[in-house]
N, C-alpha and C. Protein backbone atom coordinates (compact mmCIF):
# COMPACT_ATOMS: atom_id res chain seq x y z
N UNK A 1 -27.85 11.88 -0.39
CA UNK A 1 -27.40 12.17 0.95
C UNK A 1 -25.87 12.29 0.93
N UNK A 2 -25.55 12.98 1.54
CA UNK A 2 -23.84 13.34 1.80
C UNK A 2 -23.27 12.21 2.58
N UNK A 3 -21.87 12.07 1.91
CA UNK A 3 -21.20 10.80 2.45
C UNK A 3 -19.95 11.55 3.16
N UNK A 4 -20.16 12.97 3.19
CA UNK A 4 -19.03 14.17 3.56
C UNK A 4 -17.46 13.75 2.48
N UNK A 5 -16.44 14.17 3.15
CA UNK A 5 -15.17 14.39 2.42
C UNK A 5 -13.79 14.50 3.29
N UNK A 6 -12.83 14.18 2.72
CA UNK A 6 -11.89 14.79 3.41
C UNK A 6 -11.65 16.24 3.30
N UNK A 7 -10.96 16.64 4.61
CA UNK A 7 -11.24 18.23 4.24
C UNK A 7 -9.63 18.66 4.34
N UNK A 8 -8.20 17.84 4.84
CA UNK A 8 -6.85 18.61 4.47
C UNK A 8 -6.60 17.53 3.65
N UNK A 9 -6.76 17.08 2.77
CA UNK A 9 -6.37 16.10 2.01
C UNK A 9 -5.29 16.58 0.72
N UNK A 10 -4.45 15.48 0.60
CA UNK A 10 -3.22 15.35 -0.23
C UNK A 10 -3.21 14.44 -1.31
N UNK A 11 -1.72 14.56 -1.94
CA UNK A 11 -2.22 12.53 -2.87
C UNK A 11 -0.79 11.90 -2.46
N UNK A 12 -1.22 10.88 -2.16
CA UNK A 12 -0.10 9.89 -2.43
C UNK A 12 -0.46 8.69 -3.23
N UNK A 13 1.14 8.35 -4.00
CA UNK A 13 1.57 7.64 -4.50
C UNK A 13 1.57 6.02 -4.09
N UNK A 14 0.88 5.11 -4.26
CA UNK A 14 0.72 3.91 -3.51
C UNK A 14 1.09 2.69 -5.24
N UNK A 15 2.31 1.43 -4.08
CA UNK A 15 2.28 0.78 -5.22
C UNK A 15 1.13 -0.25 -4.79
N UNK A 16 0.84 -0.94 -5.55
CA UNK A 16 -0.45 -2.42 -5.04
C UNK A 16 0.29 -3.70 -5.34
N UNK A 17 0.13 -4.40 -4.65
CA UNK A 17 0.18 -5.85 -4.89
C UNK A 17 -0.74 -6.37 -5.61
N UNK A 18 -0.41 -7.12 -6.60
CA UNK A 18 -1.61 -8.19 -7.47
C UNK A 18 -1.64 -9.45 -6.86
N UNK A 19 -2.22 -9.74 -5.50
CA UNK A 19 -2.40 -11.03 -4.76
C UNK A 19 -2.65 -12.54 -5.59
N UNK A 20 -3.06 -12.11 -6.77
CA UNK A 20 -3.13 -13.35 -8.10
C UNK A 20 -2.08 -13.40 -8.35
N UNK A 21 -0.73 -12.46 -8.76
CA UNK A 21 0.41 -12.82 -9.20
C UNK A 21 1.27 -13.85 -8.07
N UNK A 22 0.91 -14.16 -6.91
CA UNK A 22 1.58 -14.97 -5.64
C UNK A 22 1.29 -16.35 -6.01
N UNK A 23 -0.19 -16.72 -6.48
CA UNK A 23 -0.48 -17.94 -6.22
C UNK A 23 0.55 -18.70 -7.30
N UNK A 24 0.23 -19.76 -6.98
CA UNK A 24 1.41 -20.70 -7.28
C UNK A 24 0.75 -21.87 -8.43
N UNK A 25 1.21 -22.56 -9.00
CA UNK A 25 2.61 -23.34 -9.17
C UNK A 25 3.06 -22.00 -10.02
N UNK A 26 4.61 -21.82 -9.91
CA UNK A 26 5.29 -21.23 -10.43
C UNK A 26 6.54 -21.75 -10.77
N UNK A 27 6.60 -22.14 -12.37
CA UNK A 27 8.03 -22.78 -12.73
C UNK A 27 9.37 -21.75 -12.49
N UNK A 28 9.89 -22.44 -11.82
CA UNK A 28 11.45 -21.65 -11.97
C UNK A 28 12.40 -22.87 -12.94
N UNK A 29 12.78 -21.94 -14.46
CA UNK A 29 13.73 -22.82 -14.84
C UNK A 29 13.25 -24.42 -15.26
N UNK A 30 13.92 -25.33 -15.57
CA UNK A 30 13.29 -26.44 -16.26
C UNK A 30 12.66 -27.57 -15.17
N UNK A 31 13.57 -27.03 -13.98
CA UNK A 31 13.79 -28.14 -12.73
C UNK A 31 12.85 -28.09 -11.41
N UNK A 32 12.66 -26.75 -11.12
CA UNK A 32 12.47 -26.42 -9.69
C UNK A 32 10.93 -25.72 -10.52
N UNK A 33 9.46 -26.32 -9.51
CA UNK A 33 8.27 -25.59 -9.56
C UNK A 33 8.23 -25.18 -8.06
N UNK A 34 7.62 -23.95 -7.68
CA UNK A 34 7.58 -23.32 -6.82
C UNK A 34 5.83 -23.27 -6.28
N UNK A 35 5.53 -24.32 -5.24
CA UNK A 35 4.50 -23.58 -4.30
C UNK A 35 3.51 -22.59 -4.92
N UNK A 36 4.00 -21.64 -4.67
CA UNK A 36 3.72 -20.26 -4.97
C UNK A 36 4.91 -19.41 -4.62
N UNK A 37 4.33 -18.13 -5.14
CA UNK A 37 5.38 -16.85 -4.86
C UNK A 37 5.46 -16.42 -3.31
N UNK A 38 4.78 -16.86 -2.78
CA UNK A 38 5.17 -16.30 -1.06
C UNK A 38 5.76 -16.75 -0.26
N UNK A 39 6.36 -16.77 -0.16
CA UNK A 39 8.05 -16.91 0.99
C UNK A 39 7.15 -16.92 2.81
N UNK A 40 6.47 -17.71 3.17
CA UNK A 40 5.99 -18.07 4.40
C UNK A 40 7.23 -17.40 5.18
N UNK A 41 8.91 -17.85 4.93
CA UNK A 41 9.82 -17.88 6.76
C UNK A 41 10.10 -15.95 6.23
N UNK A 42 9.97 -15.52 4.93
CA UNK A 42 10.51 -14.14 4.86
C UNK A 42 9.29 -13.52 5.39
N UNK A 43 8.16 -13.98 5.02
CA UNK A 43 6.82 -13.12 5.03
C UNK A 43 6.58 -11.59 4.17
N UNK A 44 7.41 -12.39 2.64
CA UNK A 44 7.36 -11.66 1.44
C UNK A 44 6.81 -12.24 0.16
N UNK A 45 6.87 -11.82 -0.52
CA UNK A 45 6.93 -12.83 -2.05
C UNK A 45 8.67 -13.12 -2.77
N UNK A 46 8.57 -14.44 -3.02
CA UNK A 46 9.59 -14.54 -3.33
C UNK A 46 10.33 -14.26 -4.25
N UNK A 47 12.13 -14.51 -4.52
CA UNK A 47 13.00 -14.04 -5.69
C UNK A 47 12.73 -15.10 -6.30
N UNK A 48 13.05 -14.89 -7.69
CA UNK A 48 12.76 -16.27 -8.89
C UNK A 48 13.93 -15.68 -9.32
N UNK A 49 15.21 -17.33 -9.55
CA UNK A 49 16.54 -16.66 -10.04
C UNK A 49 15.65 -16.52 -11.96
N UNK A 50 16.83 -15.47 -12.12
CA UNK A 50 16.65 -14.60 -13.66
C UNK A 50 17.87 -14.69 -14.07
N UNK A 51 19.02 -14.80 -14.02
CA UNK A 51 19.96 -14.63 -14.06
C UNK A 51 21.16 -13.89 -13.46
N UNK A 52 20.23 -13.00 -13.06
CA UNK A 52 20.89 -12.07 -12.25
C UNK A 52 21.60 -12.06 -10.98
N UNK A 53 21.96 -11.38 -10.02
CA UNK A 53 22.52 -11.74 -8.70
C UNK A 53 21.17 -11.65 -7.63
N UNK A 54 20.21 -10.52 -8.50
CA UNK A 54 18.86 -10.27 -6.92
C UNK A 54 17.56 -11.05 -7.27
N UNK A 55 17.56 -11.82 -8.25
CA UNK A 55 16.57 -12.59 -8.71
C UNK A 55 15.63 -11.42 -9.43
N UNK A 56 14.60 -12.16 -9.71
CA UNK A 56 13.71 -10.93 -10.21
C UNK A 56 11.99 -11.56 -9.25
N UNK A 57 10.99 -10.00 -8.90
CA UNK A 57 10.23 -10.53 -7.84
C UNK A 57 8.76 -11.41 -8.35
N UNK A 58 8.68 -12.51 -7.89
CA UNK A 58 7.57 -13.41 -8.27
C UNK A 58 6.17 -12.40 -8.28
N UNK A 59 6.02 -11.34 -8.49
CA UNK A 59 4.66 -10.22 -8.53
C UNK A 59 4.92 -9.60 -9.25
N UNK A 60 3.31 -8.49 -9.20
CA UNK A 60 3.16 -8.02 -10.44
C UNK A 60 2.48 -6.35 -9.58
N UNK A 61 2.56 -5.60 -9.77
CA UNK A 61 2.08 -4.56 -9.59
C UNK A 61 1.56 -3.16 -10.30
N UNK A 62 0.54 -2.15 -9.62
CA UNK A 62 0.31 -1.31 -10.16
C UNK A 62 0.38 -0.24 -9.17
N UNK A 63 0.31 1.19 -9.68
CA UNK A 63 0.59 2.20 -9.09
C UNK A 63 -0.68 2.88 -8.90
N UNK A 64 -1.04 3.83 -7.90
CA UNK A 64 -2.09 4.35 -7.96
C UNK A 64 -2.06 5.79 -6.98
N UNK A 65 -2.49 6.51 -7.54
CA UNK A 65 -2.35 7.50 -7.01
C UNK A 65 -3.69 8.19 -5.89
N UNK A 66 -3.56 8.63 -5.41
CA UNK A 66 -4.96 8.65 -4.47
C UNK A 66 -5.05 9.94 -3.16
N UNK A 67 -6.34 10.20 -2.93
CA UNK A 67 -6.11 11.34 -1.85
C UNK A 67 -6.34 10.81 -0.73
N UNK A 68 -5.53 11.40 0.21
CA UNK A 68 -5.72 11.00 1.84
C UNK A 68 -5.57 12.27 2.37
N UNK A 69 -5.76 11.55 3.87
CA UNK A 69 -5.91 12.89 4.78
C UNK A 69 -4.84 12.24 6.01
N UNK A 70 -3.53 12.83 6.72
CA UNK A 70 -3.06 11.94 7.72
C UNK A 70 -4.40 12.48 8.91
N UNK A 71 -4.20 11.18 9.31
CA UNK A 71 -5.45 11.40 10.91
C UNK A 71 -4.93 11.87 11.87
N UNK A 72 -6.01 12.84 12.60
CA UNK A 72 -5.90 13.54 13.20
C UNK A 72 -4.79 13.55 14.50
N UNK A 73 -4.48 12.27 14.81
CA UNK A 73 -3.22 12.23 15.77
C UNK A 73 -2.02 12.03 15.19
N UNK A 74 -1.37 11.69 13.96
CA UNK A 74 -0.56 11.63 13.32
C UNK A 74 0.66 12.40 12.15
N UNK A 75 -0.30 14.01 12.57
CA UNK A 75 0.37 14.96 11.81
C UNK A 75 1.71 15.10 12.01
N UNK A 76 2.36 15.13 13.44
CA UNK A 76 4.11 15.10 13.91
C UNK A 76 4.68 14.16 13.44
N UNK A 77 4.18 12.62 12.96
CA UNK A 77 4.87 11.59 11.94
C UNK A 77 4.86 11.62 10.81
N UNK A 78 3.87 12.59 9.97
CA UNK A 78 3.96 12.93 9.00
C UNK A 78 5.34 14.29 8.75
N UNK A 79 5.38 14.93 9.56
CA UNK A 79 6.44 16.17 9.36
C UNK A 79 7.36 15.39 10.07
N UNK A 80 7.82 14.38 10.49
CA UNK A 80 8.95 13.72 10.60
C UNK A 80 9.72 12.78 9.25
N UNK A 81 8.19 12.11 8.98
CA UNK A 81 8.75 11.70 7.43
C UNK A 81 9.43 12.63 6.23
N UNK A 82 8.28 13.86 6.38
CA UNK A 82 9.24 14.98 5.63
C UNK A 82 10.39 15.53 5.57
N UNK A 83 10.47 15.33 7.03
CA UNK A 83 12.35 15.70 6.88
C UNK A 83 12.98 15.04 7.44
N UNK A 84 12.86 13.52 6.88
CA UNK A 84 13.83 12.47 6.81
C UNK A 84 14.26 12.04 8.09
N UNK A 85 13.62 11.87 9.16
CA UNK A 85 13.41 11.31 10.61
C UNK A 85 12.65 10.04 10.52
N UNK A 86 12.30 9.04 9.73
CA UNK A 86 11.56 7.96 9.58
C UNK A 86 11.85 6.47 10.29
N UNK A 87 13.07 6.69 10.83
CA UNK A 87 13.67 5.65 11.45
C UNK A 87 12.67 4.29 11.78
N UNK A 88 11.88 5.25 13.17
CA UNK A 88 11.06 4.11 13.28
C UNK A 88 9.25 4.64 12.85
N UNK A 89 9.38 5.36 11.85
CA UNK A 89 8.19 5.33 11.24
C UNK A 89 7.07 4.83 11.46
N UNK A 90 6.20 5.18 11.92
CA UNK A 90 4.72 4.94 11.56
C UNK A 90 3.54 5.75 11.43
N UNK A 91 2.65 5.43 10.47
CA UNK A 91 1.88 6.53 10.64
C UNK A 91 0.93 6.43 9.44
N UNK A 92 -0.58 6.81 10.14
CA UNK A 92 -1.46 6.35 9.53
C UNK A 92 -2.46 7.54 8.39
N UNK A 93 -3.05 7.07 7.22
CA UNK A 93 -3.42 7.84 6.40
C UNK A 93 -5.23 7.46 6.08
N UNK A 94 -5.82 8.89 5.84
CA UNK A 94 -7.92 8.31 6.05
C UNK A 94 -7.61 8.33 4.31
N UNK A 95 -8.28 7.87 4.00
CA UNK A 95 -9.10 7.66 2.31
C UNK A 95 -10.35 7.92 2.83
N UNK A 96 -11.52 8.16 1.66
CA UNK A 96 -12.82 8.40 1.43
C UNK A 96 -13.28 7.72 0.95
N UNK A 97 -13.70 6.29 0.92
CA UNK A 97 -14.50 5.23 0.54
C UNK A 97 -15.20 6.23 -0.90
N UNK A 98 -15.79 7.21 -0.91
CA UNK A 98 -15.94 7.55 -1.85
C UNK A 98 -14.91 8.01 -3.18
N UNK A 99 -13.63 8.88 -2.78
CA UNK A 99 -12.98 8.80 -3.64
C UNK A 99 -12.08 7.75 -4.15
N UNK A 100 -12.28 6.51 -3.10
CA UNK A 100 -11.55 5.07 -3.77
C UNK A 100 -12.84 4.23 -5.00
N UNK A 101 -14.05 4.88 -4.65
CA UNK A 101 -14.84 4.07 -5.87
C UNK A 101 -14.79 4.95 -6.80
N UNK A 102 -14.61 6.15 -6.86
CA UNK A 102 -14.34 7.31 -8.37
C UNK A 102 -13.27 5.97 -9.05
N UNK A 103 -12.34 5.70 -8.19
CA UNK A 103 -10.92 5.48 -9.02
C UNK A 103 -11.03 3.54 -8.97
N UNK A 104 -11.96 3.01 -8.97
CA UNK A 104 -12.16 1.78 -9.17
C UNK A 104 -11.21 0.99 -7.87
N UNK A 105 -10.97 1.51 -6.89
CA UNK A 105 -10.29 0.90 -6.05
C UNK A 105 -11.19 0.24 -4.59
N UNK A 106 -12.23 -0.10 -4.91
CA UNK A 106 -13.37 -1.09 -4.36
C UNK A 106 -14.09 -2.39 -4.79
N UNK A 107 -13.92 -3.10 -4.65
CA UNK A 107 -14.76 -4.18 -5.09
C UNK A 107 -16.21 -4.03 -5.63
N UNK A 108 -16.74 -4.30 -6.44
CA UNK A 108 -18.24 -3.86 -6.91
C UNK A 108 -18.80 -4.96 -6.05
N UNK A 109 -18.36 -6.29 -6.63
CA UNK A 109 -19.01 -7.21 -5.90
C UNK A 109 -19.29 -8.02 -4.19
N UNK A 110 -17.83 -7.11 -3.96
CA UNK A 110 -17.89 -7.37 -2.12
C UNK A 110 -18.09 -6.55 -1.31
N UNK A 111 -17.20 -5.04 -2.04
CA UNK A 111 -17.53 -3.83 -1.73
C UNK A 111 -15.88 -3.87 -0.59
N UNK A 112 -15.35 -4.34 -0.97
CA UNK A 112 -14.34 -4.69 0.19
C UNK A 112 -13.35 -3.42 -1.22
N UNK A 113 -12.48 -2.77 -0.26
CA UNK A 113 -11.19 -1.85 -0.94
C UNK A 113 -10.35 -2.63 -1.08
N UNK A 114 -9.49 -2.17 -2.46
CA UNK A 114 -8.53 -3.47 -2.83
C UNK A 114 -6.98 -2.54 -2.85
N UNK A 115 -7.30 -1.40 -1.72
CA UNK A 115 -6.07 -1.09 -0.85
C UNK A 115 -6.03 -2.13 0.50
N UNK A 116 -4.93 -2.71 -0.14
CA UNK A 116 -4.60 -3.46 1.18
C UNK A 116 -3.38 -3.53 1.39
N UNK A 117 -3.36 -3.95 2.99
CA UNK A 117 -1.77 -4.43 3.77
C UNK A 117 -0.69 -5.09 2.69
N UNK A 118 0.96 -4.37 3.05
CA UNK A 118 1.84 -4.57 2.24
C UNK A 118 1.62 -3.55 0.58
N UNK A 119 0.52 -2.85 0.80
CA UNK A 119 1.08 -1.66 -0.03
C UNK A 119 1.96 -1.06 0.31
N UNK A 120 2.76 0.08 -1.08
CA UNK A 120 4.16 0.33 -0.37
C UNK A 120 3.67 1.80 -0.57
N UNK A 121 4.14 2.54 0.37
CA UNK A 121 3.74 3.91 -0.19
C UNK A 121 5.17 4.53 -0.92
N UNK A 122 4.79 5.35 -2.01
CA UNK A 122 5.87 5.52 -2.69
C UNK A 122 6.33 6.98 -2.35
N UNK A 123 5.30 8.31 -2.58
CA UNK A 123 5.46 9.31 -2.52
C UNK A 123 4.34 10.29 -2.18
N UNK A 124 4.39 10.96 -1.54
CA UNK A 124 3.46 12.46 -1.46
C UNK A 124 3.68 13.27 -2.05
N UNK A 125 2.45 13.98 -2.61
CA UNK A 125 1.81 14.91 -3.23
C UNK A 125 1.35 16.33 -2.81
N UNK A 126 1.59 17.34 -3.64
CA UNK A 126 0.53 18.22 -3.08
C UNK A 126 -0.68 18.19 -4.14
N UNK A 127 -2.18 19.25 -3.75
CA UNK A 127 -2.98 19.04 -4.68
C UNK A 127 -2.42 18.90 -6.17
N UNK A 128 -1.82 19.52 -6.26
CA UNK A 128 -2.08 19.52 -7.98
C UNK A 128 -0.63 18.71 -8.57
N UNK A 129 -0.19 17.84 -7.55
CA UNK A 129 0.37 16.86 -8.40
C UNK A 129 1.86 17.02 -8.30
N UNK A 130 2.48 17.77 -7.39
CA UNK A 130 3.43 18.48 -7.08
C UNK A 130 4.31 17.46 -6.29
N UNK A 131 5.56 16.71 -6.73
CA UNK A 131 6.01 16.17 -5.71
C UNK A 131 6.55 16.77 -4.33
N UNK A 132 6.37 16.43 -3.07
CA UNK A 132 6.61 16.88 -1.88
C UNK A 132 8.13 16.00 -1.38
N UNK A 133 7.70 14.45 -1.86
CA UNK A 133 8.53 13.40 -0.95
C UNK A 133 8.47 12.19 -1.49
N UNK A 134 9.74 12.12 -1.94
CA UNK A 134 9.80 10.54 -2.57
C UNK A 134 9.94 9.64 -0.97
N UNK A 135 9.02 8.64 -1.13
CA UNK A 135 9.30 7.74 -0.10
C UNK A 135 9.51 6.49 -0.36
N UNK A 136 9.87 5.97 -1.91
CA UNK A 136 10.16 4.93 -2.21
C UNK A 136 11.05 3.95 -1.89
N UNK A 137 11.93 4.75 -1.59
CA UNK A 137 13.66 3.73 -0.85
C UNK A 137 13.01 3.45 0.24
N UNK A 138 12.18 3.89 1.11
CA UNK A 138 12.20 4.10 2.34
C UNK A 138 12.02 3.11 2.86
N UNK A 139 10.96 2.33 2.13
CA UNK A 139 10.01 0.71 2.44
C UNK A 139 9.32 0.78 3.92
N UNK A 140 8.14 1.60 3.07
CA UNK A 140 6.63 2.07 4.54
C UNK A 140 5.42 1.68 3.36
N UNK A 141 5.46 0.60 3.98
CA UNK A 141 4.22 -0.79 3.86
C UNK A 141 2.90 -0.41 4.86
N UNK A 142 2.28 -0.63 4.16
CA UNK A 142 0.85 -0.91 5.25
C UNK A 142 0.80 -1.88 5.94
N UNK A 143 0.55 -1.82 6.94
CA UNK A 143 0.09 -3.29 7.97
C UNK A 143 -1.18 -3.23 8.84
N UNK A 144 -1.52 -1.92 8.20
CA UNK A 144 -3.52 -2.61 9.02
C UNK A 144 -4.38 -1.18 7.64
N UNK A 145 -5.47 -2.21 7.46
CA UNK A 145 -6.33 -1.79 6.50
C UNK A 145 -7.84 -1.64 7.45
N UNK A 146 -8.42 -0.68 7.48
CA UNK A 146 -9.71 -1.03 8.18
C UNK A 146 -10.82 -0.09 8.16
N UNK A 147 -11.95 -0.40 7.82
CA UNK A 147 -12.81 0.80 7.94
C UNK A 147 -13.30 1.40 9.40
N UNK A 148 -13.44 3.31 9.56
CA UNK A 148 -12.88 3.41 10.50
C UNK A 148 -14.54 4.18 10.81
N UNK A 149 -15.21 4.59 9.57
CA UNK A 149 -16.15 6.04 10.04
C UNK A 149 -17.56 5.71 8.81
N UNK A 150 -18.38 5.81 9.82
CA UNK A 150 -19.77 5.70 8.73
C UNK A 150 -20.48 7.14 8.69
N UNK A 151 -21.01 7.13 8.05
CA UNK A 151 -21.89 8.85 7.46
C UNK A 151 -23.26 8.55 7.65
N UNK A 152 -23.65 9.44 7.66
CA UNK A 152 -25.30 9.09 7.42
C UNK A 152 -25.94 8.17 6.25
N UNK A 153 -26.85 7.58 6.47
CA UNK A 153 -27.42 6.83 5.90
C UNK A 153 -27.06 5.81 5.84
N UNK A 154 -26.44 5.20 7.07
CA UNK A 154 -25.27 4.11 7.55
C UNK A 154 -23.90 3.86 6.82
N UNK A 155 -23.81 4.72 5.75
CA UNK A 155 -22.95 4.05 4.76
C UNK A 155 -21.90 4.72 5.21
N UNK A 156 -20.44 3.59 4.74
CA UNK A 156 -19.10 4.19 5.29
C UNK A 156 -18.55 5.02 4.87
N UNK A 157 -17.55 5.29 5.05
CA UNK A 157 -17.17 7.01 4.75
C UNK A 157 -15.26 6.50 4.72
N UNK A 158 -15.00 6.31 5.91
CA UNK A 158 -13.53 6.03 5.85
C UNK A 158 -12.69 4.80 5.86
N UNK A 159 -11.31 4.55 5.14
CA UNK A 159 -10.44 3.39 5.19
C UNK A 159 -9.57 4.28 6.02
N UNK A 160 -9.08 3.39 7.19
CA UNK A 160 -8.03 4.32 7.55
C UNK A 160 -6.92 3.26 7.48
N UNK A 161 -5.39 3.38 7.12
CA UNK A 161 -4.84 2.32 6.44
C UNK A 161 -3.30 3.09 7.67
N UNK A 162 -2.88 2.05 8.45
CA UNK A 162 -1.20 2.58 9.27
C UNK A 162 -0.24 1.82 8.51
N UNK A 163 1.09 3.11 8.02
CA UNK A 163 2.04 2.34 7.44
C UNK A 163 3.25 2.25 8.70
N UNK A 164 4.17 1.48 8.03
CA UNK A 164 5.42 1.39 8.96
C UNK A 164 6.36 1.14 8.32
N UNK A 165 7.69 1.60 8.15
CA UNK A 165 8.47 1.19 7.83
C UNK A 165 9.15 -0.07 7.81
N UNK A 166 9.94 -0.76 7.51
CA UNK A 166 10.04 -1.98 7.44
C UNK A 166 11.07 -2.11 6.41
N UNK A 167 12.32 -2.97 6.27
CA UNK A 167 13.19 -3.40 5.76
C UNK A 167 12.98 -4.78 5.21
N UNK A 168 13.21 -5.17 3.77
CA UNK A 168 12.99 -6.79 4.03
C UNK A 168 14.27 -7.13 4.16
N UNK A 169 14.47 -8.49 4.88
CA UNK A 169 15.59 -9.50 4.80
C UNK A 169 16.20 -10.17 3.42
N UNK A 170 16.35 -10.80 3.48
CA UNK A 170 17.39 -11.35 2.03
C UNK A 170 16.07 -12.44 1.67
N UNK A 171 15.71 -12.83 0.50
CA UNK A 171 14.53 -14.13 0.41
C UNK A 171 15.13 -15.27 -0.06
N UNK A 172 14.57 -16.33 0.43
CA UNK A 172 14.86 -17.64 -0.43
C UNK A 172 14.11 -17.48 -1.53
N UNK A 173 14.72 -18.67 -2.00
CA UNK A 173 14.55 -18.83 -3.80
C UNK A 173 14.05 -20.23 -3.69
């Protein structure tokens, strides 16, 4: 049975959080063990001094590349991001529950997508791989993950995931 498709779909560039790299105890140095990596008052993961002046970040990440479709009310925030109007950014992108299990980005065992909130989106794509738009400086995070659309045979069909721009603050250590 057909689970349908996206039909203007693109790729973007998404980094992931490894939510295992947060948990804690985490030694900093000979003296100081750390909780964990998440900074509760920043509502980030935290800097671990390295030597350096910006610390280096208590996570671990991977990149993934993936097709979306922006939804159907959101095309004018998408051609605002394109030409560098992002100020107050937001704007939401569909996935295909099916093309996130091609690319192992579903849980087998919960079935839950392991695109989630505080992904960063990095860049857009055209089909064949073409950069359009670095959006990496930009810092447009996800902040709602949710399934949005079922297909026949009850089974779901869409993640629809809204990013926003967002700046972080300075973190404790």
């Amino acid at each position: 049975m057909s689970r349908g498709r996206l039909l203007n779909w693109f790729l973007v560039d998404l980094k992931l959080l490894d939510p295992a790299s947060t948990d804690g105890p985490i030694s900093v140095g000979t003296a100081q063990v750390l909780d964990s990596g998440y900074d509760p008052v920043f509502r980030r993961t935290r800097k671990i001094p390295d030597g350096t002046w910006q610390g280096a970040d208590a996570k671990q990440y991977t990149t993934e590349t993936l097709k979306a479709q922006v939804a159907h009310d959101q095309f004018d925030n998408l051609t605002a991001l394109i030409n560098g109007n992002e100020l107050q950014h937001k704007l939401a992108l569909l996935f295909h529950f099916k093309d996130l299990e091609r690319v192992g980005m579903v849980d087998v065992v919960t079935g839950v997508a392991k695109l989630r909130v505080n992904a960063q989106l990095m860049a857009y794509r055209d089909r064949k791989s073409k950069l359009i738009q670095d959006t990496s400086m930009n810092g447009i995070y996800a902040i709602e993950c949710r399934t949005v659309g079922f297909g026949l045979g009850e089974s779901r069909n869409l993640l629809m995931v809204r990013f926003e721009c967002r700046v972080h603050g300075a973190a404790s250590g």
